[in-house]
C-alpha atoms as a PDB file:
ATOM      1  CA  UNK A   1     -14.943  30.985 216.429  1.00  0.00           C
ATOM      2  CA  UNK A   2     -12.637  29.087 218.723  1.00  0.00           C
ATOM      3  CA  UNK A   3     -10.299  26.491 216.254  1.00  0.00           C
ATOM      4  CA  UNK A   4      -8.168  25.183 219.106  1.00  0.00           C
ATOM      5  CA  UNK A   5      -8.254  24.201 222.739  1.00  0.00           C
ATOM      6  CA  UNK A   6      -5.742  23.215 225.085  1.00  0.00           C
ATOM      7  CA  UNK A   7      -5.805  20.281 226.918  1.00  0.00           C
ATOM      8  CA  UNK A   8      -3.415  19.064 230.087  1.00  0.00           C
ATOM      9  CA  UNK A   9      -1.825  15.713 229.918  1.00  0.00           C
ATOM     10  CA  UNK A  10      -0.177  13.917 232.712  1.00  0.00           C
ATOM     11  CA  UNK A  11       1.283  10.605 231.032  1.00  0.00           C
ATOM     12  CA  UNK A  12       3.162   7.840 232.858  1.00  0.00           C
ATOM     13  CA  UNK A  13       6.489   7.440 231.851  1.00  0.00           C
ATOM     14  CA  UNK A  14       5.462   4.682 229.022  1.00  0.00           C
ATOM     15  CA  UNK A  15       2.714   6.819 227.639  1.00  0.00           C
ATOM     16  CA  UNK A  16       5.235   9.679 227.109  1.00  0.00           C
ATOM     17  CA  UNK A  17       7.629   7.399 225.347  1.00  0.00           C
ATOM     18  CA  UNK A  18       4.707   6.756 223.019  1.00  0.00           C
ATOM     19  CA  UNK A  19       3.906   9.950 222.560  1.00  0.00           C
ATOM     20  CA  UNK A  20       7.396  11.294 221.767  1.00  0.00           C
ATOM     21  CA  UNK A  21       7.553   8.193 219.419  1.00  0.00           C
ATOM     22  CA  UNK A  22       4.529   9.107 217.266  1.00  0.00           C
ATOM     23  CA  UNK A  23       4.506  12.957 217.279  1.00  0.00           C
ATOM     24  CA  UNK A  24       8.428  11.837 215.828  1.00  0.00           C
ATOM     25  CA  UNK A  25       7.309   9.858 213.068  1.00  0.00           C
ATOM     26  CA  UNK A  26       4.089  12.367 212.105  1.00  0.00           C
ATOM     27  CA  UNK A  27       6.072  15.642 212.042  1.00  0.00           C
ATOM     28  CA  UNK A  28       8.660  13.072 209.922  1.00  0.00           C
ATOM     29  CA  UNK A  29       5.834  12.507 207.250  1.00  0.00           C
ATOM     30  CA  UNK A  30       4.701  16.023 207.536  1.00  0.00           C
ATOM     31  CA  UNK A  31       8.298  17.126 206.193  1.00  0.00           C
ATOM     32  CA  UNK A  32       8.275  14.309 203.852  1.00  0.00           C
ATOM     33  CA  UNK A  33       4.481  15.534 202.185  1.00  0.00           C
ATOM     34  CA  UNK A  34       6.155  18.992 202.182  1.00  0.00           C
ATOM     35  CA  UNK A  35       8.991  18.176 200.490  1.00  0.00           C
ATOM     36  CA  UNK A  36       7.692  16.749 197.746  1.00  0.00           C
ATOM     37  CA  UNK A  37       4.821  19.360 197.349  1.00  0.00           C
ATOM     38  CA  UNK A  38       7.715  22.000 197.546  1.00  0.00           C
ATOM     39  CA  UNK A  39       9.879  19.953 194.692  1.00  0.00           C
ATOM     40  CA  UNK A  40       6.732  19.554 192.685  1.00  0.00           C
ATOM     41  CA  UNK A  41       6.618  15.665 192.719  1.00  0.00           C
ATOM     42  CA  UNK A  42       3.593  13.888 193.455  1.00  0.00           C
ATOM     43  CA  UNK A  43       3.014  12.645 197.089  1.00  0.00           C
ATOM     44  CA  UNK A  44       3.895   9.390 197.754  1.00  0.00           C
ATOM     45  CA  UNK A  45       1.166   6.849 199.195  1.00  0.00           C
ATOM     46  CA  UNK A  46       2.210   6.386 203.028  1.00  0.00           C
ATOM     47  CA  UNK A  47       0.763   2.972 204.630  1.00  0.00           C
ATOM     48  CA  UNK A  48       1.552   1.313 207.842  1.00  0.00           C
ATOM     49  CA  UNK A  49       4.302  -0.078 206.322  1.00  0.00           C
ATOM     50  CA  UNK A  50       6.085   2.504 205.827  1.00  0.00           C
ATOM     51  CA  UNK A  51       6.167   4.067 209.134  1.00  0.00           C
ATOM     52  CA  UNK A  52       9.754   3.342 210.706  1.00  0.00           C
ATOM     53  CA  UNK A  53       9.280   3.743 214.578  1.00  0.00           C
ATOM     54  CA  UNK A  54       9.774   0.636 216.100  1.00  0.00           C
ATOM     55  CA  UNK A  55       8.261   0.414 219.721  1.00  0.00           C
ATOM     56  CA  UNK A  56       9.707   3.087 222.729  1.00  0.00           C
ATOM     57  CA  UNK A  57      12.151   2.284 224.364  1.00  0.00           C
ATOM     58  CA  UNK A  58       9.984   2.538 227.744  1.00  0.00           C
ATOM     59  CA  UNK A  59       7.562  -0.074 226.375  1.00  0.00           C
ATOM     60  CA  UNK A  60      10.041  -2.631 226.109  1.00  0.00           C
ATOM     61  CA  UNK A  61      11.659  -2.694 229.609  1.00  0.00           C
END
């Protein structure tokens, strides 16, 4: 049984900004879930509000 599959993307240069932006702030809450599982706290709720990227910097110009 076949789990993965891999997919080419061609993004603009805005879309990559994006991207780079969220895969940043997911792998950041990743470490953060890990960390706490690791140190034996519970995890901490995440909500929108909590996520620190602000918009790319190729969205704005």
């Amino acid at each position: 049984m076949k789990l993965s599959e891999i997919i080419k993307l061609y993004p603009t240069k805005s879309h990559s900004g994006l991207i780079k932006t969220v895969m940043t702030e997911y792998i950041s809450i990743v470490k953060r879930f890990a960390s706490d599982a690791v140190s034996g706290c519970s995890i901490a709720k995440v909500t929108t509000a909590d996520v620190r990227a602000g918009p790319s910097d190729t969205l704005i110009g």
